[in-house]
Protein backbone atom coordinates (compact mmCIF):
# COMPACT_ATOMS: atom_id res chain seq x y z
CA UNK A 1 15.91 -11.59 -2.15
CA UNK A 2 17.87 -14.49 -0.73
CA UNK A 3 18.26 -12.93 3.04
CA UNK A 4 14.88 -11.12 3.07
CA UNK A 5 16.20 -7.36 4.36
CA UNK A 6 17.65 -4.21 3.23
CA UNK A 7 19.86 -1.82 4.94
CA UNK A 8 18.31 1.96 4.76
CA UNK A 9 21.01 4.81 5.73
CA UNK A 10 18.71 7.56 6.39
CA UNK A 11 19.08 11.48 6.53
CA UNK A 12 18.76 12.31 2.30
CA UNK A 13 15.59 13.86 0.41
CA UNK A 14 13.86 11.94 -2.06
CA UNK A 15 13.65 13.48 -5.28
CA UNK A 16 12.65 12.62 -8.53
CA UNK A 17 9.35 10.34 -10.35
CA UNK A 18 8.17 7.37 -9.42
CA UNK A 19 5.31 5.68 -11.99
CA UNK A 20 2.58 3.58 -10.33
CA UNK A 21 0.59 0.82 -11.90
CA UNK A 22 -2.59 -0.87 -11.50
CA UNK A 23 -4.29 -1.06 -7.75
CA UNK A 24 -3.16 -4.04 -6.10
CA UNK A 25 -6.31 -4.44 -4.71
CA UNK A 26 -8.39 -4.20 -7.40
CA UNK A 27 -5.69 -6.23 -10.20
CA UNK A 28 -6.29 -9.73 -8.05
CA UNK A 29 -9.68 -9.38 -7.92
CA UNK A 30 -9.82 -9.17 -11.70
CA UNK A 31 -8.14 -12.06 -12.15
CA UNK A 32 -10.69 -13.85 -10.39
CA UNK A 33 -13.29 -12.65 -12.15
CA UNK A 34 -11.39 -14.05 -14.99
CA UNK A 35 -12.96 -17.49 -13.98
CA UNK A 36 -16.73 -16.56 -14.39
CA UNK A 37 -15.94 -17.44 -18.54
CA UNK A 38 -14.48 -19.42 -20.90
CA UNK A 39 -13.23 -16.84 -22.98
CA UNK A 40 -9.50 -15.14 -23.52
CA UNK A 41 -9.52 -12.15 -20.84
CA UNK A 42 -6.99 -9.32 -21.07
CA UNK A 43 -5.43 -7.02 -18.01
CA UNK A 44 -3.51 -4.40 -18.61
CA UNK A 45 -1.04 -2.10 -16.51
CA UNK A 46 -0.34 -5.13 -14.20
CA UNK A 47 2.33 -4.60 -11.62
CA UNK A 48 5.12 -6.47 -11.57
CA UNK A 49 4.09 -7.84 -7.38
CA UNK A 50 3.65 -10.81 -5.85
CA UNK A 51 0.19 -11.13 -4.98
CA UNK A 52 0.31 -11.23 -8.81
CA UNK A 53 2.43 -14.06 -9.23
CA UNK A 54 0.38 -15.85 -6.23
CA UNK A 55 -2.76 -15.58 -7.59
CA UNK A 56 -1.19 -16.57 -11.32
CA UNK A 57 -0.38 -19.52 -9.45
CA UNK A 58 -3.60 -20.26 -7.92
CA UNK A 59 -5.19 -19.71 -11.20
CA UNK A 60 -3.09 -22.39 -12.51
CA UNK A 61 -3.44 -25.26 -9.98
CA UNK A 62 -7.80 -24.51 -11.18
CA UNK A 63 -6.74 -25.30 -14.60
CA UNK A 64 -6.29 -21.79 -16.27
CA UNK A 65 -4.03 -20.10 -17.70
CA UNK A 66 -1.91 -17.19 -17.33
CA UNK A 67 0.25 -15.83 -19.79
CA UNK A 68 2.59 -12.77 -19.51
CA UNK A 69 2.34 -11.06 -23.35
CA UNK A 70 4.61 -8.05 -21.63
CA UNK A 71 5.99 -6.25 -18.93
CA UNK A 72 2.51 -5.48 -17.52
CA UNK A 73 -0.03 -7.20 -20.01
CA UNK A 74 -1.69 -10.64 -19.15
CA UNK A 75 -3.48 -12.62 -20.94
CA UNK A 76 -6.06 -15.22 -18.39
CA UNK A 77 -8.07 -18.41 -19.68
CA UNK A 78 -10.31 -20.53 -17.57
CA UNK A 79 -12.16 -22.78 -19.80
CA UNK A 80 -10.24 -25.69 -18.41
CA UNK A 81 -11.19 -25.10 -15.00
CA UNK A 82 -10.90 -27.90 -12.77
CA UNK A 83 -12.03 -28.85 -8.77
CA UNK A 84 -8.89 -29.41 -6.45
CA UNK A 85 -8.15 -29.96 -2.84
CA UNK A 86 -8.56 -26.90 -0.76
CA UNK A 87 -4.90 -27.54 0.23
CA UNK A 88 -3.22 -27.40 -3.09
CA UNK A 89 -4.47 -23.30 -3.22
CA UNK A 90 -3.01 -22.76 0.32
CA UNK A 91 0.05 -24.53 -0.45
CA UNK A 92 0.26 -21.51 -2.94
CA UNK A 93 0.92 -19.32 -0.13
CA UNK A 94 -0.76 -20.05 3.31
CA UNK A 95 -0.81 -16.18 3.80
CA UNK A 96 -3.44 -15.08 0.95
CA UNK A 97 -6.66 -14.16 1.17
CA UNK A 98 -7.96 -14.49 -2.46
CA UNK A 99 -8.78 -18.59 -2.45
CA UNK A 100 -12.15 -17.60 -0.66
CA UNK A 101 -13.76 -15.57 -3.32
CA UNK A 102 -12.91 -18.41 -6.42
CA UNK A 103 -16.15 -19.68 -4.44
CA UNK A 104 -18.44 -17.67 -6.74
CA UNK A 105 -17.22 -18.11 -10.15
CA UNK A 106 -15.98 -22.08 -9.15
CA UNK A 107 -19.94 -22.48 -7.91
CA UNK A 108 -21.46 -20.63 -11.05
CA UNK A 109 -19.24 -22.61 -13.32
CA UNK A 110 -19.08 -26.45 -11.84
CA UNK A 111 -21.23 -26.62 -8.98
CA UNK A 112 -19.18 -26.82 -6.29
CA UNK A 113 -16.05 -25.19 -4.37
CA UNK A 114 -13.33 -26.27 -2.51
CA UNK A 115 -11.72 -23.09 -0.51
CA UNK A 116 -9.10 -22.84 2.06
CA UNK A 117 -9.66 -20.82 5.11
CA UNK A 118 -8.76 -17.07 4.76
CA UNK A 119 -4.67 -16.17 5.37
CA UNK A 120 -3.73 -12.46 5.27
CA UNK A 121 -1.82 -10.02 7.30
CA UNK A 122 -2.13 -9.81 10.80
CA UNK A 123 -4.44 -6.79 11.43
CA UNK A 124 -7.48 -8.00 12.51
CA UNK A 125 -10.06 -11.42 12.69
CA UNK A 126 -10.93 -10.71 8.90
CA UNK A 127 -13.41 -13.99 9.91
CA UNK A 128 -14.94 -15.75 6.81
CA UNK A 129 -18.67 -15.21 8.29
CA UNK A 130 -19.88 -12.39 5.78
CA UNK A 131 -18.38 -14.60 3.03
CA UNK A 132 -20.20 -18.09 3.96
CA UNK A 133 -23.37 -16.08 5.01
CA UNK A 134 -23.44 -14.53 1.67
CA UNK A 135 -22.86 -18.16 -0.15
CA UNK A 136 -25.82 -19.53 2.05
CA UNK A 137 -28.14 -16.54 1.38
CA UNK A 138 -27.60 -17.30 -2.21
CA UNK A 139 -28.86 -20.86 -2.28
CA UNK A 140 -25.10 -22.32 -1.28
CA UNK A 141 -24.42 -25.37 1.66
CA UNK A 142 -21.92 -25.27 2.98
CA UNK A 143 -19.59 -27.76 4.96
CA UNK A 144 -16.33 -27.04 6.90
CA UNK A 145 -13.94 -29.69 5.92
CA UNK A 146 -10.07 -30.11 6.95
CA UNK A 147 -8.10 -26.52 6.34
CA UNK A 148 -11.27 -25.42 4.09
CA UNK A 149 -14.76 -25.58 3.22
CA UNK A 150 -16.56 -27.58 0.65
CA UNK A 151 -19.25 -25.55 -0.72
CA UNK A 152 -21.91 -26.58 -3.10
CA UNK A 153 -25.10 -25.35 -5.44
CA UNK A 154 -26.69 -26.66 -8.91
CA UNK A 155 -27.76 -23.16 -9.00
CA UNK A 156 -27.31 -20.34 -6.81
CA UNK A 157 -30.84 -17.87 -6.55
CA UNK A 158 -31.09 -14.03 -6.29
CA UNK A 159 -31.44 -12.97 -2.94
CA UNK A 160 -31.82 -9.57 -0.68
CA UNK A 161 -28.24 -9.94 1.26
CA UNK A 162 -27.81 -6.97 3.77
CA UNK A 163 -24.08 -6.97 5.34
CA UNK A 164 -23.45 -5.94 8.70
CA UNK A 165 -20.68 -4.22 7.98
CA UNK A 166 -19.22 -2.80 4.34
CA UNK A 167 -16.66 -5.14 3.92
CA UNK A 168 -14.75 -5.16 0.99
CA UNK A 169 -14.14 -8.67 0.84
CA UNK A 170 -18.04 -9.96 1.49
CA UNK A 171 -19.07 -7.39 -1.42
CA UNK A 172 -16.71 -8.89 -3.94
CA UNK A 173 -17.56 -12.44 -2.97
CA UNK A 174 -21.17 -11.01 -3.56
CA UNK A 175 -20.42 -9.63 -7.02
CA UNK A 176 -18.37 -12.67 -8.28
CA UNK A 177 -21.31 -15.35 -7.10
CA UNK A 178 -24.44 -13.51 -7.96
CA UNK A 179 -23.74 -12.78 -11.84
CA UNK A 180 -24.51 -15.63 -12.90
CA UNK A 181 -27.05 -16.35 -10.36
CA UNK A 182 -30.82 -16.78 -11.23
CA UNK A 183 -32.90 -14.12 -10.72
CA UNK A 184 -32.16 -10.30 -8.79
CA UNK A 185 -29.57 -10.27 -5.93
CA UNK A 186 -29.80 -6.91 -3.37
CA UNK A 187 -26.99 -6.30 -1.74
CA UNK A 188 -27.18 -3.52 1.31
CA UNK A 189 -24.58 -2.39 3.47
CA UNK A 190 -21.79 -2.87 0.66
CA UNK A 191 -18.41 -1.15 0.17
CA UNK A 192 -17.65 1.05 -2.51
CA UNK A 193 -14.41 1.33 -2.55
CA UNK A 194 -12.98 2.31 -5.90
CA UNK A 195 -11.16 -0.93 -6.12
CA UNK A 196 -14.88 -2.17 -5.83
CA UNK A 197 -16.04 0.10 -9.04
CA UNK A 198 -13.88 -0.95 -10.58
CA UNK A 199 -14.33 -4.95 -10.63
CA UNK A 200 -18.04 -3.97 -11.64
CA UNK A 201 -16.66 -2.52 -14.56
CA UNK A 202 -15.21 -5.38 -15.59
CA UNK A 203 -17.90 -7.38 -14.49
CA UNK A 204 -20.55 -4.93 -16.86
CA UNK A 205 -17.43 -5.22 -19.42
CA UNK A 206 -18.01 -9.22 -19.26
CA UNK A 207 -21.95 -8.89 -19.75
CA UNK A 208 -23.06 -8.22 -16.32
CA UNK A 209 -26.25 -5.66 -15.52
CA UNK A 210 -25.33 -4.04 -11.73
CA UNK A 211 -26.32 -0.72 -10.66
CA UNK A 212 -24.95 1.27 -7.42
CA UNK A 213 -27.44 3.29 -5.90
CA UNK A 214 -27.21 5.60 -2.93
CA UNK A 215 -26.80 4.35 0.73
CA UNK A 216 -24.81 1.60 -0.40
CA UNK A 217 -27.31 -0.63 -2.43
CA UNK A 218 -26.23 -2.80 -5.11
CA UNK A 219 -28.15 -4.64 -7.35
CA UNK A 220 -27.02 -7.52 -9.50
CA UNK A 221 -29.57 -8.79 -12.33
CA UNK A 222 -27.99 -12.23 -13.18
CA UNK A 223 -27.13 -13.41 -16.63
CA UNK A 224 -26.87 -16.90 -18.18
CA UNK A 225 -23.12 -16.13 -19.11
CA UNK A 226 -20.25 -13.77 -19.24
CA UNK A 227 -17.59 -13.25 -22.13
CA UNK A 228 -14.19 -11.83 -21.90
CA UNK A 229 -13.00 -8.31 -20.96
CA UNK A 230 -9.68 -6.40 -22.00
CA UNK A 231 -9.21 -3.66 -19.21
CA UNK A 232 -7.03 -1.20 -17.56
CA UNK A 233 -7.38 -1.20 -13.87
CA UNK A 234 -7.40 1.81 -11.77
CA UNK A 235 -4.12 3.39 -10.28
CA UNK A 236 -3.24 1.95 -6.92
CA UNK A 237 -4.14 4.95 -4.75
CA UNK A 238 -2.37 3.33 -1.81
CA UNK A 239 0.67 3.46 -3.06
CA UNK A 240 0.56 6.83 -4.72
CA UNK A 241 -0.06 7.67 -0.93
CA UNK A 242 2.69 5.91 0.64
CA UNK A 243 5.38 8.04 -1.67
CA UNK A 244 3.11 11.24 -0.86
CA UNK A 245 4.25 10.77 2.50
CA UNK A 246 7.69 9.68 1.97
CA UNK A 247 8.33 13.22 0.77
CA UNK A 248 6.68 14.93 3.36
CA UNK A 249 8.39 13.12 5.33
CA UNK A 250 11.75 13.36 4.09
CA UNK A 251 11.88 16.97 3.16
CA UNK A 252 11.74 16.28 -0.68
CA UNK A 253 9.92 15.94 -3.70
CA UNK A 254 8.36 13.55 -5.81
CA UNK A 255 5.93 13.22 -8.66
CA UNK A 256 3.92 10.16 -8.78
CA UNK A 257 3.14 9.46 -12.26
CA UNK A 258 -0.53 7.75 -12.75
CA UNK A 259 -1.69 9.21 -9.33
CA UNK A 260 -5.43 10.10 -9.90
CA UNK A 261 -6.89 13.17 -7.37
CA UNK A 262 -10.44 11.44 -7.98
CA UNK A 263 -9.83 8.53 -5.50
CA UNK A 264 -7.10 10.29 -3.49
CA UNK A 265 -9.63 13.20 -2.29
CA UNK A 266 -9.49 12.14 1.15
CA UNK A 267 -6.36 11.77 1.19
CA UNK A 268 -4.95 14.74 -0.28
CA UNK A 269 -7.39 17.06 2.01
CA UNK A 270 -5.87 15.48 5.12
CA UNK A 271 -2.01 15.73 3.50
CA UNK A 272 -3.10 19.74 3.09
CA UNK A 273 -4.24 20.10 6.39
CA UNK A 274 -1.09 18.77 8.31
CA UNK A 275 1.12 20.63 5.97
CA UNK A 276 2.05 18.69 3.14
CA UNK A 277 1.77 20.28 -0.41
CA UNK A 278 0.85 19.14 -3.68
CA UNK A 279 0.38 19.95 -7.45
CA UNK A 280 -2.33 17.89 -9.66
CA UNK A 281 -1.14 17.32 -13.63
CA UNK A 282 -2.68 15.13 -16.17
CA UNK A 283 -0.15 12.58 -15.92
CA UNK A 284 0.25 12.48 -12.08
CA UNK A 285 0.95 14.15 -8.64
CA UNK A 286 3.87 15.92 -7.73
CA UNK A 287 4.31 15.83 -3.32
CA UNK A 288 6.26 18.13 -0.81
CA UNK A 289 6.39 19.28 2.46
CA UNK A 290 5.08 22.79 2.96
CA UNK A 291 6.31 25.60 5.04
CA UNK A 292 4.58 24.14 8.28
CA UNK A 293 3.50 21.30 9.71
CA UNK A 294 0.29 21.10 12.05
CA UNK A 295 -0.89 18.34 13.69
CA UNK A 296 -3.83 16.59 12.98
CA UNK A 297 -6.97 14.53 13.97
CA UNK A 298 -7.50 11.39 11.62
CA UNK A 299 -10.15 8.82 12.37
CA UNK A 300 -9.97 5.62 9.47
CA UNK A 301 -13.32 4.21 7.96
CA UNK A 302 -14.79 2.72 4.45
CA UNK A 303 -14.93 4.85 1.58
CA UNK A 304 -14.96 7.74 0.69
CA UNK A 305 -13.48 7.89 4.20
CA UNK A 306 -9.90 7.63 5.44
CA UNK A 307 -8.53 4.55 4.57
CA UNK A 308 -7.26 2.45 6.60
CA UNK A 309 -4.55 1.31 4.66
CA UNK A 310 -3.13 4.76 4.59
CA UNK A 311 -2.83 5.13 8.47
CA UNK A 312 0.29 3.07 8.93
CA UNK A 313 2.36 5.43 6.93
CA UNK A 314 0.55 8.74 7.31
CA UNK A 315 1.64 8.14 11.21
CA UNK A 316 5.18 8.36 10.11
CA UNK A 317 4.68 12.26 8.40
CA UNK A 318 2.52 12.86 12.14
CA UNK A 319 5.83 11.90 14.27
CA UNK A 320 7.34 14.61 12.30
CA UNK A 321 4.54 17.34 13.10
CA UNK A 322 4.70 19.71 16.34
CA UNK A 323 1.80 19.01 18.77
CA UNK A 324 0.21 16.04 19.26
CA UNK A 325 -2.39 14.02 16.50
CA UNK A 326 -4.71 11.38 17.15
CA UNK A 327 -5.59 8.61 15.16
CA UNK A 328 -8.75 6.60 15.60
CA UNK A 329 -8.94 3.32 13.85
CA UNK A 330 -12.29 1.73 13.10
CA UNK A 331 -12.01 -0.75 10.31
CA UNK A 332 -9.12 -3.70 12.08
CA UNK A 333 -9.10 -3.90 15.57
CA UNK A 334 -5.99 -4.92 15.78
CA UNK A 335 -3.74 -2.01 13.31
CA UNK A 336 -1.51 -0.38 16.22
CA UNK A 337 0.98 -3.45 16.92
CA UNK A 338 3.78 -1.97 14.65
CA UNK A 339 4.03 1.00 16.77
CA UNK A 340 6.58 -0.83 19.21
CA UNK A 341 8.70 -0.62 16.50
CA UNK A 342 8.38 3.07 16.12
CA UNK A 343 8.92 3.98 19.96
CA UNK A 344 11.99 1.94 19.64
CA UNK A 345 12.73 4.03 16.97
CA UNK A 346 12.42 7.38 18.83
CA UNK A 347 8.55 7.81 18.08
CA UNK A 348 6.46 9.09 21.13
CA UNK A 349 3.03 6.95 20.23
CA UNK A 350 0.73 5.51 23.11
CA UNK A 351 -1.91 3.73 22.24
CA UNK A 352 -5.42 3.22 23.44
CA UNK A 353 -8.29 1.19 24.49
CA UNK A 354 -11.08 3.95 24.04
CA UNK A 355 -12.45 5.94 20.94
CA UNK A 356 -10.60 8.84 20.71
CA UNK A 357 -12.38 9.89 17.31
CA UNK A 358 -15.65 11.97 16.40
CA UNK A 359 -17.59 8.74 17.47
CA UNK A 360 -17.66 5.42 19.15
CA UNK A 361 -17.37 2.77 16.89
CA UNK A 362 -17.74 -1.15 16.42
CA UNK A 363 -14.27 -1.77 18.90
CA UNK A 364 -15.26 0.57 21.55
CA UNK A 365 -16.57 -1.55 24.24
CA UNK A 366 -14.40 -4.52 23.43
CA UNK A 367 -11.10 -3.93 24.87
CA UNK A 368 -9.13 -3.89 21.26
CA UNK A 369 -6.21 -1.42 21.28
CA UNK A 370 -7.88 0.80 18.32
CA UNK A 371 -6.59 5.16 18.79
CA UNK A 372 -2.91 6.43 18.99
CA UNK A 373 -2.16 9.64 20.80
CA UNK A 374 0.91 10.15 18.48
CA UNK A 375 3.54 13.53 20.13
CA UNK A 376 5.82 15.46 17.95
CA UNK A 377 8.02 16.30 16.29
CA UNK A 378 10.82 13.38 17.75
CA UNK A 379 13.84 12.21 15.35
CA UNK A 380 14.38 8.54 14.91
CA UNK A 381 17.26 6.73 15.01
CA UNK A 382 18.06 3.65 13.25
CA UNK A 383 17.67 0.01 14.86
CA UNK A 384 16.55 -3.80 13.85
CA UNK A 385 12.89 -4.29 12.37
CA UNK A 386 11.12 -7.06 11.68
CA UNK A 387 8.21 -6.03 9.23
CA UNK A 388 5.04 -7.18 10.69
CA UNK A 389 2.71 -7.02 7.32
CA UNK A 390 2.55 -5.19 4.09
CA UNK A 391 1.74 -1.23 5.03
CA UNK A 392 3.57 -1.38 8.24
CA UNK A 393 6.60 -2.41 6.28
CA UNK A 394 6.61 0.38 4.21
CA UNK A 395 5.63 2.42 7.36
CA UNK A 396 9.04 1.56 8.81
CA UNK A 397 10.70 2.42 5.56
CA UNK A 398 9.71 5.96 5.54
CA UNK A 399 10.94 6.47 9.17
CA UNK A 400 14.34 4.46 8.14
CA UNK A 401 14.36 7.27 5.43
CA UNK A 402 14.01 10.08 7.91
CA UNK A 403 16.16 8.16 10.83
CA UNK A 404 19.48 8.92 11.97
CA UNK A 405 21.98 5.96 11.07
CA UNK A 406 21.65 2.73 9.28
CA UNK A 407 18.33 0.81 9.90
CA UNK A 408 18.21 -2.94 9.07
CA UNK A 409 14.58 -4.12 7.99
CA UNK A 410 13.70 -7.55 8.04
CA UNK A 411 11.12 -9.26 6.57
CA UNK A 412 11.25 -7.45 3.37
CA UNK A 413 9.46 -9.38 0.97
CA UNK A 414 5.76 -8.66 2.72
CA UNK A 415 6.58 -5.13 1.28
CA UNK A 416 7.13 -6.77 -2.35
CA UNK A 417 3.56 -8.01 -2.13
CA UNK A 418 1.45 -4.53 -3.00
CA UNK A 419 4.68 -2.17 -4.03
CA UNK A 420 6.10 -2.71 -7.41
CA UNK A 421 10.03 -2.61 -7.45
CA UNK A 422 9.99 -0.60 -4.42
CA UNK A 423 14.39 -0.91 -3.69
CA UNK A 424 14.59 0.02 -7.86
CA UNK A 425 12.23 3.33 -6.80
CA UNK A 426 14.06 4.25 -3.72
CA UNK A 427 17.26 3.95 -5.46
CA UNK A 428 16.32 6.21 -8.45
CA UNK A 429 15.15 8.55 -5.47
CA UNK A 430 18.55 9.09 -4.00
CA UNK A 431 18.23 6.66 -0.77
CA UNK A 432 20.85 5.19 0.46
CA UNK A 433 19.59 1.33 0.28
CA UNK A 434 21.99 -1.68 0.26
């Protein structure tokens, strides 16, 4: 949009369907995978978003090839893949995260990598450490250059790689580079996210042999190559979330079409228990508000626990609920800054220093604001935003929904980076948007 913010007038219901599309999280990390051959790859039940577009893009300045058959069908091709200056993929957008994990398929393919450093949203240190330590552990050296790294191996070698921590982002980069590695890779510690499943199903789809196994062991047998895949990704459970709460929030209804209960458990228990109905069909999941609304404990951590992607707008629906909540945040030490927006707002959030959850965690000891002490139920009113990152944004559109007045929300575009048409959906909703 050419000045970057909308206008919400709040105070109306939401009613109607909205229809999600594949997970943002796991459609990027697809097309990356895309790389490991030289074969035609096909994704299906893309969303029309722009980390989409951005990594298109980045695919692109390697040498591939992206081609939109459809509305939501691509077609990818990497056998012309090609080395290029670790600045060329940043000047793609300075912001993204994905350049880091071409390391893996760009190694297993040519030899060497060229990455820029990691970009992102501004919710924690998301430090490139598990990523490099990985590289090295698989037979990679690796030297930090200007803006990047240049990483090389003839050959990366099985190894037993234990993480410190289940990121999401060191498993993948694990995944993509030890495929095509020689010999067994154990990886301990990993996520398992769903978004994670499902890039090893594409990667098993491709040729791949990986097993999960309990306590968060996977093993990768390398192969000597991969072929192409045609696949549908996973719903995005984060969004199917977000509009969950939007009706809670607002008093109204929707069903969100392509919602799956299998990797929303978590989130529909905690929805229940604060109040918030909901009926499971085939095709979807329809959301409300119920009778009552309690308030609630929540404390954020990998899967299958709370994510912490769903925090941001699940404080929203707990601003709304009599009593006070708490939510403890243990995956980004730094998730709470876009509650100065809220108080502005009318919200009655303080935030916290200690562990105010079930346990202390990894932040506890090192002064990072991590727990809210959130008080309700208090009305907003409307004001000036400027969106701060992706789920935040939407955060501040579900209290524009519920505020009193016109809100003005800068910024707007982060939101257009993990939520397909989002103004289109709010209109058909009934919200007053200009």
């Amino acid at each position: 949009m050419q000045n970057d913010s909308i206008t919400i007038t709040g105070g109306k219901p939401l009613h109607g369907t909205v229809e999600i599309r594949g997970a943002k999280n796991s459609v990027s990390k697809i097309m990356v995978a895309s790389l490991l051959t030289e074969d035609n790859c096909v994704l299906r039940n893309v969303p029309s978003i722009r980390d989409v577009k951005i990594v298109s893009e980045m695919i692109s300045v390697l040498g591939g090839t992206v081609e939109q058959v459809d509305k939501t069908t691509y077609n990818l091709n990497a056998k012309n893949l090609k080395l290029v200056d670790p600045e060329k993929l940043r000047s793609v957008d300075k912001k993204s995260r994905i350049p880091i994990l071409f390391a893996g398929p760009l190694l297993a393919r040519m030899g060497e990598a060229y990455v820029p450093e990691l970009g992102g949203c501004e919710i924690g240190k998301r430090p490139v450490d598990f990523h490099l330590l990985a590289l090295e552990q698989l037979g990679a050296k690796i030297e930090h250059v200007e803006k990047g790294f240049h990483i090389r191996a003839k050959k990366l070698i099985g190894s037993k790689i234990k993480l410190p921590y289940p990121s999401v982002g060191a498993t993948e980069q694990v995944l993509l580079a030890a495929v095509l590695a020689l010999g067994t890779t154990e990886l301990s510690g990993a996520a398992i996210e769903p978004e994670i499943i499902d890039l090893i199903s594409v990667l098993q789809k491709m040729g791949a042999i990986i097993s999960v196994d309990t306590d968060r062991l996977i093993t990768i047998v390398g192969v000597k190559e991969l072929k192409g895949f045609d696949h549908t990704p996973i719903p995005d459970r984060l969004e199917a979330a977000s509009w969950a709460i939007a009706a809670a929030v607002t008093n109204g209804k929707i069903f969100v079409k392509n919602a799956r209960q299998a990797e929303l458990m978590t989130f529909l228990n905690n929805f229940r228990l604060v109040g918030g109905e909901f009926e499971i069909k085939n095709d979807g999941i329809s959301f409300w508000r119920g009778k009552k609304l309690s308030p609630i404990n929540i404390e954020t951590n990998v899967y299958p626990g709370f994510a912490t992607d769903w925090q941001q707008p699940f404080s929203i629906l707990l601003t709304q609920t009599p009593g006070v909540s708490i939510i403890h945040e243990t995956v980004y030490e730094n998730r709470f800054d876009y509650v100065v927006a809220l108080n502005k707002m009318g919200a009655n959030i303080k935030v916290h220093e200690n562990c105010l959850g079930g346990s202390m965690c990894r932040f506890g000891s090192l002064h990072h604001i991590h727990s809210a002490v959130i008080t309700g139920p208090t009305k907003f009113h409307g004001e000036e935003i400027v969106i701060p990152d992706l789920r935040a944004g939407f955060a501040y559109v579900i209290a524009a929904l519920a505020a009193e007045g016109k809100t003005i929300l800068k910024n707007i575009s982060l939101i257009e980076r993990g939520y397909e048409n989002f103004l289109e959906k709010l209109q058909d909703l009934n919200a007053e948007v200009e």
